[in-house]
Protein backbone atom coordinates (compact mmCIF):
# COMPACT_ATOMS: atom_id res chain seq x y z
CA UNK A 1 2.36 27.88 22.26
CA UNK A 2 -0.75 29.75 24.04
CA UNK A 3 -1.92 28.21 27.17
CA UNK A 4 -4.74 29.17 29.64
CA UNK A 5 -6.01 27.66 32.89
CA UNK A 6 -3.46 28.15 34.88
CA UNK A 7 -3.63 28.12 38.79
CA UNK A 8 -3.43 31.47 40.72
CA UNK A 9 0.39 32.31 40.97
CA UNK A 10 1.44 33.45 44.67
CA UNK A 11 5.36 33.27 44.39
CA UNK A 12 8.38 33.11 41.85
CA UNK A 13 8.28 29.44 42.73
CA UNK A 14 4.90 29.15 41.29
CA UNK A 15 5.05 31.03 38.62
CA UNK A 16 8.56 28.71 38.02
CA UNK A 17 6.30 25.74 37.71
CA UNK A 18 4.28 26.98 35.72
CA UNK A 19 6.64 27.90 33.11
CA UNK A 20 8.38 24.63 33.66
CA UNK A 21 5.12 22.55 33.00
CA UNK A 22 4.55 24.84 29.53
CA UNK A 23 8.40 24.20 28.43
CA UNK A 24 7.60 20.37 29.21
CA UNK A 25 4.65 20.13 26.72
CA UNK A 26 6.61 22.14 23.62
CA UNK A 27 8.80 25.22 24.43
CA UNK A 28 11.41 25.64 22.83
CA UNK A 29 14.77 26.10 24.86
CA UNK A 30 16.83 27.57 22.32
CA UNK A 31 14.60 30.35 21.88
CA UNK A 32 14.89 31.15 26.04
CA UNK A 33 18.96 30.63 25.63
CA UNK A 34 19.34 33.37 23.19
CA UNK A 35 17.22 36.11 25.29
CA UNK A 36 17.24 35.46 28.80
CA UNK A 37 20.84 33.71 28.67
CA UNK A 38 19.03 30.44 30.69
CA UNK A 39 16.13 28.42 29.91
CA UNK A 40 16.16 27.50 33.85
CA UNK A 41 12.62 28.55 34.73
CA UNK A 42 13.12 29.53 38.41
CA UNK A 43 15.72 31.83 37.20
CA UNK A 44 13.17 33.40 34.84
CA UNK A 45 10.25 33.30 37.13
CA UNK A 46 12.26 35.34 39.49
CA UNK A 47 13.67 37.95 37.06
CA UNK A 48 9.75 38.29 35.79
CA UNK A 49 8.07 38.76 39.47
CA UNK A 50 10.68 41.32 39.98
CA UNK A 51 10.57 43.12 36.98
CA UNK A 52 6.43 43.09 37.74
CA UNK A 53 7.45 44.38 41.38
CA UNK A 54 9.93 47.17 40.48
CA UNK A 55 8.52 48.37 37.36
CA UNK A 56 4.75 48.11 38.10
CA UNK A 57 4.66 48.51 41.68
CA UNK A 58 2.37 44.89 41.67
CA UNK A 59 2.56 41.17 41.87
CA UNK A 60 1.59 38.67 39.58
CA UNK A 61 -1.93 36.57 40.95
CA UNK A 62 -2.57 34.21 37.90
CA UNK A 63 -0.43 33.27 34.51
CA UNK A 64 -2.79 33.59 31.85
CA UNK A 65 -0.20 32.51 28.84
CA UNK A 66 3.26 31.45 28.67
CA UNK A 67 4.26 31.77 24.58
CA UNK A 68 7.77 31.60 22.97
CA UNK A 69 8.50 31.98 19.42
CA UNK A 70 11.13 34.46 17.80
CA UNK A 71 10.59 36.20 21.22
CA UNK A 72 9.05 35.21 24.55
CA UNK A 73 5.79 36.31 26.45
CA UNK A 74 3.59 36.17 29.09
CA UNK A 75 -0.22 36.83 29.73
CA UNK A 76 -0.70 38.12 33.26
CA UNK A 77 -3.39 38.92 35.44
CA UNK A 78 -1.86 41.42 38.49
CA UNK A 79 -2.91 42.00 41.96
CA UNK A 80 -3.71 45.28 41.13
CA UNK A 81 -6.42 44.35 38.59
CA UNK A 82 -4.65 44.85 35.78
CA UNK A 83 -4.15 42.16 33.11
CA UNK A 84 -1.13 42.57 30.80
CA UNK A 85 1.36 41.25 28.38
CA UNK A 86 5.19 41.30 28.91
CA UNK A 87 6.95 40.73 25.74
CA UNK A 88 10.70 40.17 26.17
CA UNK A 89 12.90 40.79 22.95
CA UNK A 90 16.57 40.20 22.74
CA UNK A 91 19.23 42.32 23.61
CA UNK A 92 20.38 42.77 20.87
CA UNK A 93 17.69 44.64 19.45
CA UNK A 94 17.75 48.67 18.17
CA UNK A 95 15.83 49.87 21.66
CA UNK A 96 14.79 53.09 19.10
CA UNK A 97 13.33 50.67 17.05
CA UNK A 98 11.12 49.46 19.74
CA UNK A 99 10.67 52.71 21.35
CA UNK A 100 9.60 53.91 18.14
CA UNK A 101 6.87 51.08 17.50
CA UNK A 102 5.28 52.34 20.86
CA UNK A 103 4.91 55.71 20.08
CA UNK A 104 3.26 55.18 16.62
CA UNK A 105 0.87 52.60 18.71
CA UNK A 106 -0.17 55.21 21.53
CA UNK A 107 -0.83 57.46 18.06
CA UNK A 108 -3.26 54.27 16.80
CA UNK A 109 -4.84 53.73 19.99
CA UNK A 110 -5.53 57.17 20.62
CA UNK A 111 -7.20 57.11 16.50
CA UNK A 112 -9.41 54.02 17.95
CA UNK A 113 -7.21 52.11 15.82
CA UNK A 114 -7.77 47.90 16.79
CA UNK A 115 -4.83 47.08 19.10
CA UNK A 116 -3.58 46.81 22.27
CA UNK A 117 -2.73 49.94 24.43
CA UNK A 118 0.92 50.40 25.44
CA UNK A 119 1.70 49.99 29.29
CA UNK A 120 5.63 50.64 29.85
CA UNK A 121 8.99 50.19 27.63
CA UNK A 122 11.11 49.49 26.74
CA UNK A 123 12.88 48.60 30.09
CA UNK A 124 15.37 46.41 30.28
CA UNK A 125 14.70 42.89 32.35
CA UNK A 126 18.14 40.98 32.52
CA UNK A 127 20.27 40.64 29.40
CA UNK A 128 16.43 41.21 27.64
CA UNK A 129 14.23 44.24 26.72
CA UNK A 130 10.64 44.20 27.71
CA UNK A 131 7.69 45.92 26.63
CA UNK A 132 4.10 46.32 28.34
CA UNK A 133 0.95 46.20 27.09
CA UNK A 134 -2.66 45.88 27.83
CA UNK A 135 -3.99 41.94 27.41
CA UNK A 136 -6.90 42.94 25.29
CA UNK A 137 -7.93 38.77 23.97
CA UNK A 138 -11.38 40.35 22.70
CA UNK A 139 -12.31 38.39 19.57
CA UNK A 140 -12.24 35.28 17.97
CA UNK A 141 -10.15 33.75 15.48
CA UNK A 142 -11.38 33.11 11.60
CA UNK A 143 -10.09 32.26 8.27
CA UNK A 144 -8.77 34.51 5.66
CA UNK A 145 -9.66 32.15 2.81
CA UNK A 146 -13.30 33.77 3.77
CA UNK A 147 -13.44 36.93 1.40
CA UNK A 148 -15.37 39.11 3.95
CA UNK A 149 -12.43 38.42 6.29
CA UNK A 150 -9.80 38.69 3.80
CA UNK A 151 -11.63 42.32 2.74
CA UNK A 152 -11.08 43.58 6.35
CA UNK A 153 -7.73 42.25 6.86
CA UNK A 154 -6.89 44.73 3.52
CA UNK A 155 -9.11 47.33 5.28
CA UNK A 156 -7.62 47.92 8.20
CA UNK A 157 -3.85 47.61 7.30
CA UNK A 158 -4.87 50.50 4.49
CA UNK A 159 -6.43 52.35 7.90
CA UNK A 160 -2.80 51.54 9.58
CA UNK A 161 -0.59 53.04 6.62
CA UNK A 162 -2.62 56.04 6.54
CA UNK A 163 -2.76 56.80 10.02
CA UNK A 164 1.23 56.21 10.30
CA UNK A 165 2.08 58.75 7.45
CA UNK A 166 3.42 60.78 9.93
CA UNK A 167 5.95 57.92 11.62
CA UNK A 168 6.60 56.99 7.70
CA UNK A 169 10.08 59.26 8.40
CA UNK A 170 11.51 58.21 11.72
CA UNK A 171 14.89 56.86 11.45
CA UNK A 172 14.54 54.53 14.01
CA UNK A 173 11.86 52.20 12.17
CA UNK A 174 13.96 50.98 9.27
CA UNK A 175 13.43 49.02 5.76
CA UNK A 176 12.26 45.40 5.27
CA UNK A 177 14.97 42.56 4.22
CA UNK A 178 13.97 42.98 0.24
CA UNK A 179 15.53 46.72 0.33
CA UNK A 180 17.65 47.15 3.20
CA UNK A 181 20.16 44.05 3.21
CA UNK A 182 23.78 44.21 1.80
CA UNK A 183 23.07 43.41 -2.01
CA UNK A 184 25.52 40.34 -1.94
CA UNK A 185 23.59 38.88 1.14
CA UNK A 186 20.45 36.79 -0.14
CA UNK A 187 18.51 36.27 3.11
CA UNK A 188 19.04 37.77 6.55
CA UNK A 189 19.74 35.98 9.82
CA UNK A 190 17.29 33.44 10.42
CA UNK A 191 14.19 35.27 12.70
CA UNK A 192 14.41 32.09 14.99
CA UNK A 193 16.96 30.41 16.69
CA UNK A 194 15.34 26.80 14.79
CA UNK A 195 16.17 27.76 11.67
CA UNK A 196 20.08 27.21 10.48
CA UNK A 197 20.66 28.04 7.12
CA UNK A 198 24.49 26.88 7.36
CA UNK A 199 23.58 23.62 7.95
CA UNK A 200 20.45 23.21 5.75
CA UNK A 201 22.51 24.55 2.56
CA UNK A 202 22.56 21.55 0.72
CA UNK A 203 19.20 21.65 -2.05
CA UNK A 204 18.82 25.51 -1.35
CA UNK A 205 20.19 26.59 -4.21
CA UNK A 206 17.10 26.68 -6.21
CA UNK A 207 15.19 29.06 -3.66
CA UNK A 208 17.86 31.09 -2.66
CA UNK A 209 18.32 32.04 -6.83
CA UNK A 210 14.53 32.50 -7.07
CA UNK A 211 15.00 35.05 -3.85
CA UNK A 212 18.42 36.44 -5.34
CA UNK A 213 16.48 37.30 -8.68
CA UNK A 214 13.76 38.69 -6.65
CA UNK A 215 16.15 41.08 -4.81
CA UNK A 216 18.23 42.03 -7.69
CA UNK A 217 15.06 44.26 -8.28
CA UNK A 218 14.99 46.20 -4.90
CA UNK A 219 16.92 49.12 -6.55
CA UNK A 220 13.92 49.99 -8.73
CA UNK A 221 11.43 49.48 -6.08
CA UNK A 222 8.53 52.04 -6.81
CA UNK A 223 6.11 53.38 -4.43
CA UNK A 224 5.38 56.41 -1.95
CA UNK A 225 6.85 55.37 1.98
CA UNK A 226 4.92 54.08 4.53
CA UNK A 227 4.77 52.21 7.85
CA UNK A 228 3.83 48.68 7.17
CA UNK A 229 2.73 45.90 9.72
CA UNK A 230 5.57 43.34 7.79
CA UNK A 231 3.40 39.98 9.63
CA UNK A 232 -0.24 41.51 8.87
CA UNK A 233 -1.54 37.80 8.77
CA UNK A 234 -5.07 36.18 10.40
CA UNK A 235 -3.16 34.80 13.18
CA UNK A 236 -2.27 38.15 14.33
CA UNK A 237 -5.82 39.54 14.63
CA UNK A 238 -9.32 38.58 16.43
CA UNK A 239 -12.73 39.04 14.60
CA UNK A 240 -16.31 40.42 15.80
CA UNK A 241 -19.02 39.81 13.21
CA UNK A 242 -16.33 40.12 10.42
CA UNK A 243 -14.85 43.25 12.08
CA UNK A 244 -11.30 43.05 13.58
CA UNK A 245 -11.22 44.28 17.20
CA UNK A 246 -7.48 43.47 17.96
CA UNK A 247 -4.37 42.77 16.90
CA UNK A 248 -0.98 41.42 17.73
CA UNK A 249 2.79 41.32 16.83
CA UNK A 250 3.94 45.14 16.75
CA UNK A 251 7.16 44.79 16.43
CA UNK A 252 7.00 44.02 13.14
CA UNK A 253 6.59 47.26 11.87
CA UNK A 254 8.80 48.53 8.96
CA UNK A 255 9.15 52.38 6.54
CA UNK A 256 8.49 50.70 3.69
CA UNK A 257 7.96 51.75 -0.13
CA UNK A 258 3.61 50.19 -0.18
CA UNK A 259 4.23 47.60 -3.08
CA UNK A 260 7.23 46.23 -1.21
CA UNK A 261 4.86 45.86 2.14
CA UNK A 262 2.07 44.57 0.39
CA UNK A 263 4.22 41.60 -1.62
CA UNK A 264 5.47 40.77 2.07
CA UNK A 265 2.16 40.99 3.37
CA UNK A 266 0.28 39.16 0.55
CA UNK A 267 2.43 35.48 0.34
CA UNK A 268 1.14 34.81 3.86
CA UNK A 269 -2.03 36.32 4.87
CA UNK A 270 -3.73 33.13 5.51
CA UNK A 271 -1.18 32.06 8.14
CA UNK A 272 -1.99 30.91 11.20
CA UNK A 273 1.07 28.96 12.23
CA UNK A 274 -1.04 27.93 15.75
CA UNK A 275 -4.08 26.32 13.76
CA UNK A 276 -3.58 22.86 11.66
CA UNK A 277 -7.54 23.24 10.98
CA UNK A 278 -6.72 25.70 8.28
CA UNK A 279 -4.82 25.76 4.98
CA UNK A 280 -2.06 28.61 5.67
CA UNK A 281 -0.54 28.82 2.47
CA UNK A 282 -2.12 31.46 0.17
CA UNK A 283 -3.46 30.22 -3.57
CA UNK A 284 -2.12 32.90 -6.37
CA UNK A 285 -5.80 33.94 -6.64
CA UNK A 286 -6.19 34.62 -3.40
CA UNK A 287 -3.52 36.73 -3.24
CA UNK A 288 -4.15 38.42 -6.50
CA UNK A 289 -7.77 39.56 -4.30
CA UNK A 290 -5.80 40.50 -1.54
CA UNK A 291 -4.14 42.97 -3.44
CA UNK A 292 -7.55 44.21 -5.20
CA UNK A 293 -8.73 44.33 -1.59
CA UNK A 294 -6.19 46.61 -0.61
CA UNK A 295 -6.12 48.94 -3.86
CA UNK A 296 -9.96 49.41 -2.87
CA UNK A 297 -9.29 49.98 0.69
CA UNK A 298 -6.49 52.44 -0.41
CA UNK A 299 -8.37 54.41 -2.96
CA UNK A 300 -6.18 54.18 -6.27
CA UNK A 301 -4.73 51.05 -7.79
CA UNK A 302 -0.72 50.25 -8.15
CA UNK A 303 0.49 51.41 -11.58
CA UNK A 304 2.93 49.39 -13.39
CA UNK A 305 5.87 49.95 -11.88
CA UNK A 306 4.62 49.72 -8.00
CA UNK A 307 2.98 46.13 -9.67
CA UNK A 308 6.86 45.21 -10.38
CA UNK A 309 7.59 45.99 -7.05
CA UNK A 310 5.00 44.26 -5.54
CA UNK A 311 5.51 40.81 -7.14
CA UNK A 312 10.12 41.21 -7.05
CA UNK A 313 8.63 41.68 -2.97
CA UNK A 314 6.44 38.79 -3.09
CA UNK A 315 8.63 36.08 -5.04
CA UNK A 316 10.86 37.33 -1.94
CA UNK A 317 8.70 36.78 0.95
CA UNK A 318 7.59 33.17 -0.78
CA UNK A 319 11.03 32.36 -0.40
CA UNK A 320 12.31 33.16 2.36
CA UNK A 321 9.45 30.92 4.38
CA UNK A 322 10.34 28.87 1.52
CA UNK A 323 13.66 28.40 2.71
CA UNK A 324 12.65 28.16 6.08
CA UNK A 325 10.72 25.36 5.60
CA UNK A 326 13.81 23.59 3.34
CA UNK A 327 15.56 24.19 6.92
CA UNK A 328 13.31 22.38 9.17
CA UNK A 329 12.83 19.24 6.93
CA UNK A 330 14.92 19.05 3.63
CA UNK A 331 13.61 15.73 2.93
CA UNK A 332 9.94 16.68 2.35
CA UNK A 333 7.91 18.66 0.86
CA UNK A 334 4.01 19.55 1.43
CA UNK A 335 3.20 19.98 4.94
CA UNK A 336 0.47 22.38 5.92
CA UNK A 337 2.62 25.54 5.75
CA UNK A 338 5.03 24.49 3.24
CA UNK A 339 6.11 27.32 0.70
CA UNK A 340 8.44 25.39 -0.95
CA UNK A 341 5.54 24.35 -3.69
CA UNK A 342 4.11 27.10 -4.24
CA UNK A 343 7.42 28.73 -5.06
CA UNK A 344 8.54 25.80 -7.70
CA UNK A 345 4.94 26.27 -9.59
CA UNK A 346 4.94 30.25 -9.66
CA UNK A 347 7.87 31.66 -8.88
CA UNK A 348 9.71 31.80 -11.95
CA UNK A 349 6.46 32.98 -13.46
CA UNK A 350 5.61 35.61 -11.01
CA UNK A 351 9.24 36.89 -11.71
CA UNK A 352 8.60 37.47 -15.60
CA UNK A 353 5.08 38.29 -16.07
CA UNK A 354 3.95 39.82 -12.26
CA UNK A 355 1.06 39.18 -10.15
């Protein structure tokens, strides 16, 4: 949920409206409950202003975006000039994990790599942490079912892994799901309060053995350790004349063995979960040329073992927004964003013979 046009915002009260007219259109409560402890908006509007006041020395004139998803942020424009983006994770998250992901992004920024600049964080706002950045909304979106745009979306994560070789060993930015879980557990936590696996159990079974199968392979995972952006996917960039100028999500970075990050990245690279005017699921070709795209961008191609990895990573990532679509309507199958099809027709296939 992305929003502009907002009045100018002169007090907490305001800026409580505000939020309260976004939650009224299609926020989603739960989402609020689990960070801030309240989805009561004058109780976050107030927390917000004062976090602005203490930790930025400024006031908040105009609220250019109210957004929730697996966390919660806000677009704003300052009194001081400045316009920003406050990003408020749980509390529950590593802080060294998101300490870490700023560092490596002052490193990128400071390479002219495409994404915003690191303000402040992270700082702790209520029961929350928050992070700061720069509001940088140059760009436009597009559509990586174009080739030149699926190209640079290869391009530039190749330019991120090599410029992060030397965060590739920080403890504090661990392994993806496919390596890092217990090996009895299939799937981690859902990443959003919606999602309840307990109670959407019943029909699983088929992708949680295709994901299981998938997994079993994570002990022979091949491939030299990276950093990886883990949701490197067109909604989380902005084009200029096929070039990207920005990009979003960072914490969502991950040390990595390549193959595993580039299975992840591959099943979804077309998704833009904030567009219906686009297919988001990926066709098997399409993310066969992903791939080739990236082996170019990267220099060398994956050799036979790394291609193992790769698809075992893959089949995983397919289903676990597989399953995450069986969660939010078990019924049916087929809606724009729907995995679950694509995993019945290739899965098994993608298991024996690779990508």
């Amino acid at each position: 949920m992305v929003s502009g046009g907002f009045p100018a915002i002169s007090s907490s009260d305001e800026l409580a409206r505000a939020i309260a007219e976004e939650q009224a259109r299609d926020a989603n409560p739960v989402v609020e409950r689990a960070i801030w402890g309240t989805a009561d908006p004058a109780a976050i509007a107030a927390q917000v202003a004062a976090f602005c006041r203490a930790q930025l020395s400024t006031t908040v004139t105009v609220l250019r975006f109210y957004s929730v998803s697996v966390g919660w942020v806000l677009g704003l424009d300052l009194e001081d000039g400045r316009s920003i983006v406050v990003k408020v994770h749980h509390g529950a998250r590593d802080v060294r994990y998101l300490a870490a992901c700023l560092d490596l992004r002052r490193e990128l920024v400071a390479a002219g790599f495409p994404c915003p600049r690191p303000i402040a964080g992270p700082i702790r706002l209520g029961p929350a942490w928050a992070t700061v950045e720069e509001l940088d909304d140059r760009g436009t979106r597009a559509d990586a079912h174009d080739p030149a745009v699926r190209r640079e979306l290869a391009r530039v994560l190749a330019q991120l892994v090599e410029l992060a070789k030397p965060f590739a060993s920080n403890p504090a930015i661990g392994g993806a799901w496919f390596t890092s879980l217990p090996a009895a557990q299939i799937f981690p936590g859902p990443h959003a309060p919606g999602f309840d696996f307990v109670a959407s159990s019943a029909g699983a079974d088929w992708i949680e053995d295709l994901a299981a199968r998938a997994r079993s392979r994570s002990n022979q995972a091949k491939g030299e350790k990276v950093i990886g952006h883990f949701d490197w996917r067109i909604e989380h960039v902005r084009f200029d004349n096929n070039r990207i100028v920005t990009s979003y999500d960072w914490d969502s970075l991950h040390a990595e063995r390549e193959p595993v990050m580039i299975g992840a990245v591959a099943h979804a690279f077309t998704v833009d979960w904030q567009r219906e005017d686009i297919i988001r699921v990926p066709s098997i070709e399409e993310m066969r040329a992903f791939v080739a795209d990236y082996e170019a961008a990267r220099g060398s191609a994956f050799d036979g073992g790394e291609r193992a990895t790769l698809s075992a990573s893959l089949v995983y990532s397919i289903a676990y927004t597989a399953r995450c679509a069986h969660a939010g309507n078990p019924r049916e199958e087929g809606s724009n964003g729907d995995f679950r099809p694509l995993l019945r027709k290739h899965g098994p296939e993608l298991l024996e013979k690779g990508l």
